[in-house]
C-alpha atoms as a PDB file:
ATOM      1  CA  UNK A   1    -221.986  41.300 -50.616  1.00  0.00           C
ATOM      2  CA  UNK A   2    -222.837  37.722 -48.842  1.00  0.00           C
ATOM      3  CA  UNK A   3    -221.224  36.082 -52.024  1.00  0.00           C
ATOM      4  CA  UNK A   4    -218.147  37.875 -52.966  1.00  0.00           C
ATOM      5  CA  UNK A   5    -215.092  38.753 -51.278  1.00  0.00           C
ATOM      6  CA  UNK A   6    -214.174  41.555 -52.957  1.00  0.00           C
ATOM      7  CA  UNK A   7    -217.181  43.375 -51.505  1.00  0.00           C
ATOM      8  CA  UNK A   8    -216.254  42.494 -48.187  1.00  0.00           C
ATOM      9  CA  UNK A   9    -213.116  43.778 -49.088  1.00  0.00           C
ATOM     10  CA  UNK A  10    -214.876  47.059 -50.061  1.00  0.00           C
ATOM     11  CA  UNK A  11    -216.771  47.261 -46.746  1.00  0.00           C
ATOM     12  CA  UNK A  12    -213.478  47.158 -45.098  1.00  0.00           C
ATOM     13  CA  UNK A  13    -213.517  43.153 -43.755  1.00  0.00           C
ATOM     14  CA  UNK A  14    -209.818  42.456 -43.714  1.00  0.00           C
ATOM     15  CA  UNK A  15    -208.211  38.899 -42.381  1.00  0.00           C
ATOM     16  CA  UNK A  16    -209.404  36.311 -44.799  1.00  0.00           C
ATOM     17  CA  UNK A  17    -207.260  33.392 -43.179  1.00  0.00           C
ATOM     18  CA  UNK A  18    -208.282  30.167 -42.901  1.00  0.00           C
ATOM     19  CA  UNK A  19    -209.707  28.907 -38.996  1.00  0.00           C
ATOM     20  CA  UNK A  20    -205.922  26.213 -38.964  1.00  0.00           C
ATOM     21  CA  UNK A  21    -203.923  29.688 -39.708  1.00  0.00           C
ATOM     22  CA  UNK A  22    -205.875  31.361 -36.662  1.00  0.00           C
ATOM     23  CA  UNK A  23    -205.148  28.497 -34.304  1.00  0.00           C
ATOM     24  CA  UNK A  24    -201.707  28.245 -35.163  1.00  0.00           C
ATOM     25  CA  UNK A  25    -201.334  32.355 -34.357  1.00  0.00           C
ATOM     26  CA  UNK A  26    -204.119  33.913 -33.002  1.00  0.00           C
ATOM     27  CA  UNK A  27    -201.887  37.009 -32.719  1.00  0.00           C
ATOM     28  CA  UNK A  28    -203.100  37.990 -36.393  1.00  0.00           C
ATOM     29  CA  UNK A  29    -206.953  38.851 -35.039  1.00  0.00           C
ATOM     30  CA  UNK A  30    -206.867  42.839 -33.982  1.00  0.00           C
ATOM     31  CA  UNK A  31    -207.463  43.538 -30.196  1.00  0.00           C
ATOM     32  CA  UNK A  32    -210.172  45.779 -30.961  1.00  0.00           C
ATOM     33  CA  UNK A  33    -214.032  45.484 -31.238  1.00  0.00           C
ATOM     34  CA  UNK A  34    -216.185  44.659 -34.498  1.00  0.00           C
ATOM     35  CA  UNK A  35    -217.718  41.859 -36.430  1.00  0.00           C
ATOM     36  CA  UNK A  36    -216.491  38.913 -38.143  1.00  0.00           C
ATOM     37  CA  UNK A  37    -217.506  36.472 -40.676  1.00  0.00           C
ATOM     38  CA  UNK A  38    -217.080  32.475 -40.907  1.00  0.00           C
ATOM     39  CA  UNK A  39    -216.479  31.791 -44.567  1.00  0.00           C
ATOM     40  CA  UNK A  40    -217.118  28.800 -46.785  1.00  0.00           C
ATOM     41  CA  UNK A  41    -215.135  29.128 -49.874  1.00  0.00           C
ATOM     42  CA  UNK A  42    -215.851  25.781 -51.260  1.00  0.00           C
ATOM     43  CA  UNK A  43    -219.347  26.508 -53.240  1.00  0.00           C
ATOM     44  CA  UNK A  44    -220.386  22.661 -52.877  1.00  0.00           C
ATOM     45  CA  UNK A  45    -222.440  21.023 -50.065  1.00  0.00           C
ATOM     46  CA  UNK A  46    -220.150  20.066 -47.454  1.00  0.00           C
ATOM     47  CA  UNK A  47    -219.756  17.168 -45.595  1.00  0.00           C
ATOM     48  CA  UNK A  48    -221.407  17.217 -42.211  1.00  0.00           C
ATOM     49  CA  UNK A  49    -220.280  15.302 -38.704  1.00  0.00           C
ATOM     50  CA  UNK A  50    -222.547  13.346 -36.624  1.00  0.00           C
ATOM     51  CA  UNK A  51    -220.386  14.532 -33.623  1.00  0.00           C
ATOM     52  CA  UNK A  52    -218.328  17.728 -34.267  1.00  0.00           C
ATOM     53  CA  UNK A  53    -215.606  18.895 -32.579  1.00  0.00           C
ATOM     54  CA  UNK A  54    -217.542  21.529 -30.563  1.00  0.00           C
ATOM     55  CA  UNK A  55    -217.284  21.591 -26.563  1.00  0.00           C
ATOM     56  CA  UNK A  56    -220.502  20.584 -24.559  1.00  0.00           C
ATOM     57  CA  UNK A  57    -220.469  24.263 -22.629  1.00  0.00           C
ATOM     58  CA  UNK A  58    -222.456  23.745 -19.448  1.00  0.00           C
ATOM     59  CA  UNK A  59    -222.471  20.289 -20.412  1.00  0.00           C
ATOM     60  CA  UNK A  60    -225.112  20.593 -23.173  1.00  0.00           C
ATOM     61  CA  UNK A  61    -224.255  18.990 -26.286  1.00  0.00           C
ATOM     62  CA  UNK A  62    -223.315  21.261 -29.124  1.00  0.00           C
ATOM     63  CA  UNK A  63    -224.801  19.019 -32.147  1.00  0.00           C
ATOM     64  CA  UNK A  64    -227.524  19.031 -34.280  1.00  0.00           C
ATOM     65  CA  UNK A  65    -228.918  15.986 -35.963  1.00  0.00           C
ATOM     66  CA  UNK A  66    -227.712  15.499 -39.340  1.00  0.00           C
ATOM     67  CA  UNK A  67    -231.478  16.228 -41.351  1.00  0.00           C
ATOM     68  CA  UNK A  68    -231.515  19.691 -39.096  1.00  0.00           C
ATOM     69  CA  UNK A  69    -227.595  20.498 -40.613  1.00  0.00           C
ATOM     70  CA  UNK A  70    -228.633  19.669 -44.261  1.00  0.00           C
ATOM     71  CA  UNK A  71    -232.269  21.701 -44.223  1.00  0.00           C
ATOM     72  CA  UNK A  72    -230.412  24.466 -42.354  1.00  0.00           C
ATOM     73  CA  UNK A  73    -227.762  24.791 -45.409  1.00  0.00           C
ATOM     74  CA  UNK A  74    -227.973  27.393 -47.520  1.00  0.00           C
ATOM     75  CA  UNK A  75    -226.175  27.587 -51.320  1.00  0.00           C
ATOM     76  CA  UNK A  76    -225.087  29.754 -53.221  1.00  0.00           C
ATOM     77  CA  UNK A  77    -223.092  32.298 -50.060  1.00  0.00           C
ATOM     78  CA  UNK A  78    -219.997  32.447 -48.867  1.00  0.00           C
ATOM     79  CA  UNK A  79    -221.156  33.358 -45.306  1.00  0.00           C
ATOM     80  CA  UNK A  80    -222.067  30.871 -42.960  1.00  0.00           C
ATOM     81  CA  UNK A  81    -221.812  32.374 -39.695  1.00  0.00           C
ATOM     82  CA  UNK A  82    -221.965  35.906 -38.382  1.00  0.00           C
ATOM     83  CA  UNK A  83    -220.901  36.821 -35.067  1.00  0.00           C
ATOM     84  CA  UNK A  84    -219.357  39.876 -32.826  1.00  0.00           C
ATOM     85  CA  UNK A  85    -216.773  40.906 -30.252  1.00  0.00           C
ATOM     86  CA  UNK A  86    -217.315  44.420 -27.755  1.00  0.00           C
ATOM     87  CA  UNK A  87    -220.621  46.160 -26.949  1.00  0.00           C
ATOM     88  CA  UNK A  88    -221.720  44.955 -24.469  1.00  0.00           C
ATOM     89  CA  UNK A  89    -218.936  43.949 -22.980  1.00  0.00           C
ATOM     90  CA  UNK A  90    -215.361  44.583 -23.386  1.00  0.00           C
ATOM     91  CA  UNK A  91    -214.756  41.562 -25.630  1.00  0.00           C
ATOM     92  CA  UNK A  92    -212.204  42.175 -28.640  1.00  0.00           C
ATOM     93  CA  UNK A  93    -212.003  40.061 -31.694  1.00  0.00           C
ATOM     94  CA  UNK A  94    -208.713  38.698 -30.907  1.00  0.00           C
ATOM     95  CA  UNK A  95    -210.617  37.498 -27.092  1.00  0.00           C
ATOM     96  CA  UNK A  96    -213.984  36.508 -28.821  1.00  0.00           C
ATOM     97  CA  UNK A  97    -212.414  34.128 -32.024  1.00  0.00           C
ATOM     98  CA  UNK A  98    -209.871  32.903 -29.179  1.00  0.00           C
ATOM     99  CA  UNK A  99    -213.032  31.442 -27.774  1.00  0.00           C
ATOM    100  CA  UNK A 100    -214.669  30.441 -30.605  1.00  0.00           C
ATOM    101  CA  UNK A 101    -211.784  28.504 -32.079  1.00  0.00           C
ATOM    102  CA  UNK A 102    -211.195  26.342 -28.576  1.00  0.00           C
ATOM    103  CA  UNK A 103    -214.696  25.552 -28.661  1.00  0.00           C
ATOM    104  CA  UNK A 104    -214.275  24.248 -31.645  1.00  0.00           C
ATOM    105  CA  UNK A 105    -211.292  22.388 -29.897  1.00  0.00           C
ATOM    106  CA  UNK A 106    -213.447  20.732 -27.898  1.00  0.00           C
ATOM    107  CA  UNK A 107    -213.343  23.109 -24.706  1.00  0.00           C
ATOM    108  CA  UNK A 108    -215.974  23.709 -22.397  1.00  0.00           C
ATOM    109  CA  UNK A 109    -215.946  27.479 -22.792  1.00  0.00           C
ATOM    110  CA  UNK A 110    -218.514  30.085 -23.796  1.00  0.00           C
ATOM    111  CA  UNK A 111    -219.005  30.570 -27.341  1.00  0.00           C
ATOM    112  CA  UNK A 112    -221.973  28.559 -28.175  1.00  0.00           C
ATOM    113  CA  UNK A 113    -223.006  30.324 -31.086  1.00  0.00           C
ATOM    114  CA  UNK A 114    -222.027  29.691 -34.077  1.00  0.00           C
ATOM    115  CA  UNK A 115    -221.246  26.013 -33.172  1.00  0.00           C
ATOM    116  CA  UNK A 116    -222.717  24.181 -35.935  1.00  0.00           C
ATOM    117  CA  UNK A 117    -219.506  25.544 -37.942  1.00  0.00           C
ATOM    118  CA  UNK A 118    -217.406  22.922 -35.760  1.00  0.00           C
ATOM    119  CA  UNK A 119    -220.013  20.118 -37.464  1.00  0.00           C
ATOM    120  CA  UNK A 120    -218.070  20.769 -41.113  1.00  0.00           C
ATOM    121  CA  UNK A 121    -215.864  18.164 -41.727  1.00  0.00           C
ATOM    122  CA  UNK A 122    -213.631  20.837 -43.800  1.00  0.00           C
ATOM    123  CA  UNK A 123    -213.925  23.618 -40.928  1.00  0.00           C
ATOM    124  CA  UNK A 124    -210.333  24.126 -40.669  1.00  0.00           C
ATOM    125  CA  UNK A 125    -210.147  24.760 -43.881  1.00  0.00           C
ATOM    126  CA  UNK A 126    -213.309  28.104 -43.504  1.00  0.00           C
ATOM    127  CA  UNK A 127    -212.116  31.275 -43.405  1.00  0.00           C
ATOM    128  CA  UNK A 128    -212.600  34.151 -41.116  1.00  0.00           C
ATOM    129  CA  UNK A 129    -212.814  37.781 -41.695  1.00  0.00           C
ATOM    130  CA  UNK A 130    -213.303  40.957 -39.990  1.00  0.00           C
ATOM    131  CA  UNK A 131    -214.017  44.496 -39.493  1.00  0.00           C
ATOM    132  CA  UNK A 132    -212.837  46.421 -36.706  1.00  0.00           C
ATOM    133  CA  UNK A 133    -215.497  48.770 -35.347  1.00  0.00           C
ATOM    134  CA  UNK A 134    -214.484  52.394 -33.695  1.00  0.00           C
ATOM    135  CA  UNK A 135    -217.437  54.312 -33.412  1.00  0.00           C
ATOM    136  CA  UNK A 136    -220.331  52.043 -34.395  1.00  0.00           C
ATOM    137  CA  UNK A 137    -221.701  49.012 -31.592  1.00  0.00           C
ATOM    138  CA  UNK A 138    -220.963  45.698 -32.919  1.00  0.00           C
ATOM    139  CA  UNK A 139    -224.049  44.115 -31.977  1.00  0.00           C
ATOM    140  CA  UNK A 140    -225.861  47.113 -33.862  1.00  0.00           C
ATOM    141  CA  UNK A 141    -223.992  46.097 -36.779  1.00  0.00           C
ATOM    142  CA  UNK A 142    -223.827  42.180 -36.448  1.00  0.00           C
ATOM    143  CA  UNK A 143    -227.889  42.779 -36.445  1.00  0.00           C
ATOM    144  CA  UNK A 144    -228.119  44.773 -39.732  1.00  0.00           C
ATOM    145  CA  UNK A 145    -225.819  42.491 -41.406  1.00  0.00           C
ATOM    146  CA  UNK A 146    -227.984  39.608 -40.191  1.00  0.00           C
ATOM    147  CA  UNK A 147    -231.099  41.645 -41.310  1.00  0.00           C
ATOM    148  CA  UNK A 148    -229.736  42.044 -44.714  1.00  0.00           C
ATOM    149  CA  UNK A 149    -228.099  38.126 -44.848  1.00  0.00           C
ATOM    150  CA  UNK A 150    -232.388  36.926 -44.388  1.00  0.00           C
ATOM    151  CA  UNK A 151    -233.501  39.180 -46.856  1.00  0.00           C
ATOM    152  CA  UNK A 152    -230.922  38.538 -49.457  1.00  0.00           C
ATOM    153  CA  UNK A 153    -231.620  34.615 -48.667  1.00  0.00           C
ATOM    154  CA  UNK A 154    -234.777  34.251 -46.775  1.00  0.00           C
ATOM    155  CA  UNK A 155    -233.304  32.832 -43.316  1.00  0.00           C
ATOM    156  CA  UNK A 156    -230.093  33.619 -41.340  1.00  0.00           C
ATOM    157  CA  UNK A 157    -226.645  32.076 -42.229  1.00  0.00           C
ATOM    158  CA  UNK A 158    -226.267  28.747 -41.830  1.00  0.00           C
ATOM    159  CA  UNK A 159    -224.323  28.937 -38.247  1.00  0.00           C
ATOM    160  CA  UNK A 160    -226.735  32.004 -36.587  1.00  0.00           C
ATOM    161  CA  UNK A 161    -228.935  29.493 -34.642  1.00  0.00           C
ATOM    162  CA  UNK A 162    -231.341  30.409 -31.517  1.00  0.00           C
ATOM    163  CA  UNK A 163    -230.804  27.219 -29.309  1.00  0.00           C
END
């Protein structure tokens, strides 16, 4: 599933536009809860940035040394980030990916996960998908498909950090 897009497809992920097509209209990201995926199309080890473009939330800074970036890559998957909108809270994933893009623009707001994404010198370029969640809780399902990214792989996507 982690390496094809037609199985996401399948699973009911819809979207598939790049992160530049989402800035330029966010309006295309549902106002509803679910899950969404950070895509790396390009099947070759990227190039990584000393200094991304990430915002230092609560003035920390968002980057990782450049060693930590290339151990923490993983081949061979489209999927470099997982993350979720609603559950908890009443976040949607038009709300949640409105954050997580103007962190990548540099803004002090909070979306801290998933920040090593804005380290990619080609992140415009990744692509985000998603799947709207009615019934299920998103960080019930953000969990499994984390569970089943580490045992497909042996660690969590590339972007799913602790700290």
């Amino acid at each position: 599933m982690f390496k094809s897009i037609e199985k996401l497809k399948e699973i009911n992920f819809e979207g598939f536009k790049s992160i530049k097509e989402l800035k330029e209209n966010i309006d295309l990201i549902p106002q509803r809860p679910g899950v969404y995926l950070v895509l790396n199309l390009n099947q070759s080890v990227p190039e990584f940035l000393a200094i991304g473009t990430g915002g230092h939330f609560k003035s920390k800074n968002p980057n990782k040394d450049l060693n930590y970036l290339k151990a923490k890559w993983i081949n061979d998957t489209h999927v470099v980030y997982i993350g979720k909108a609603g559950g908890n809270n009443n976040s949607t994933l038009r709300s949640r990916l409105k954050l997580y893009l103007d962190f990548g623009n540099g803004k002090p707001v909070g979306h801290y996960g998933g920040r090593l994404i804005w380290q990619l010198a080609h992140s415009p370029n990744l692509i985000i998908c998603w799947k709207v969640l009615n019934d299920e809780n998103p960080r019930d399902v953000e969990k499994q498909l984390i569970l089943d990214f580490s045992n497909q792989f042996g660690s969590k996507p590339f972007a799913n950090i602790n700290s």
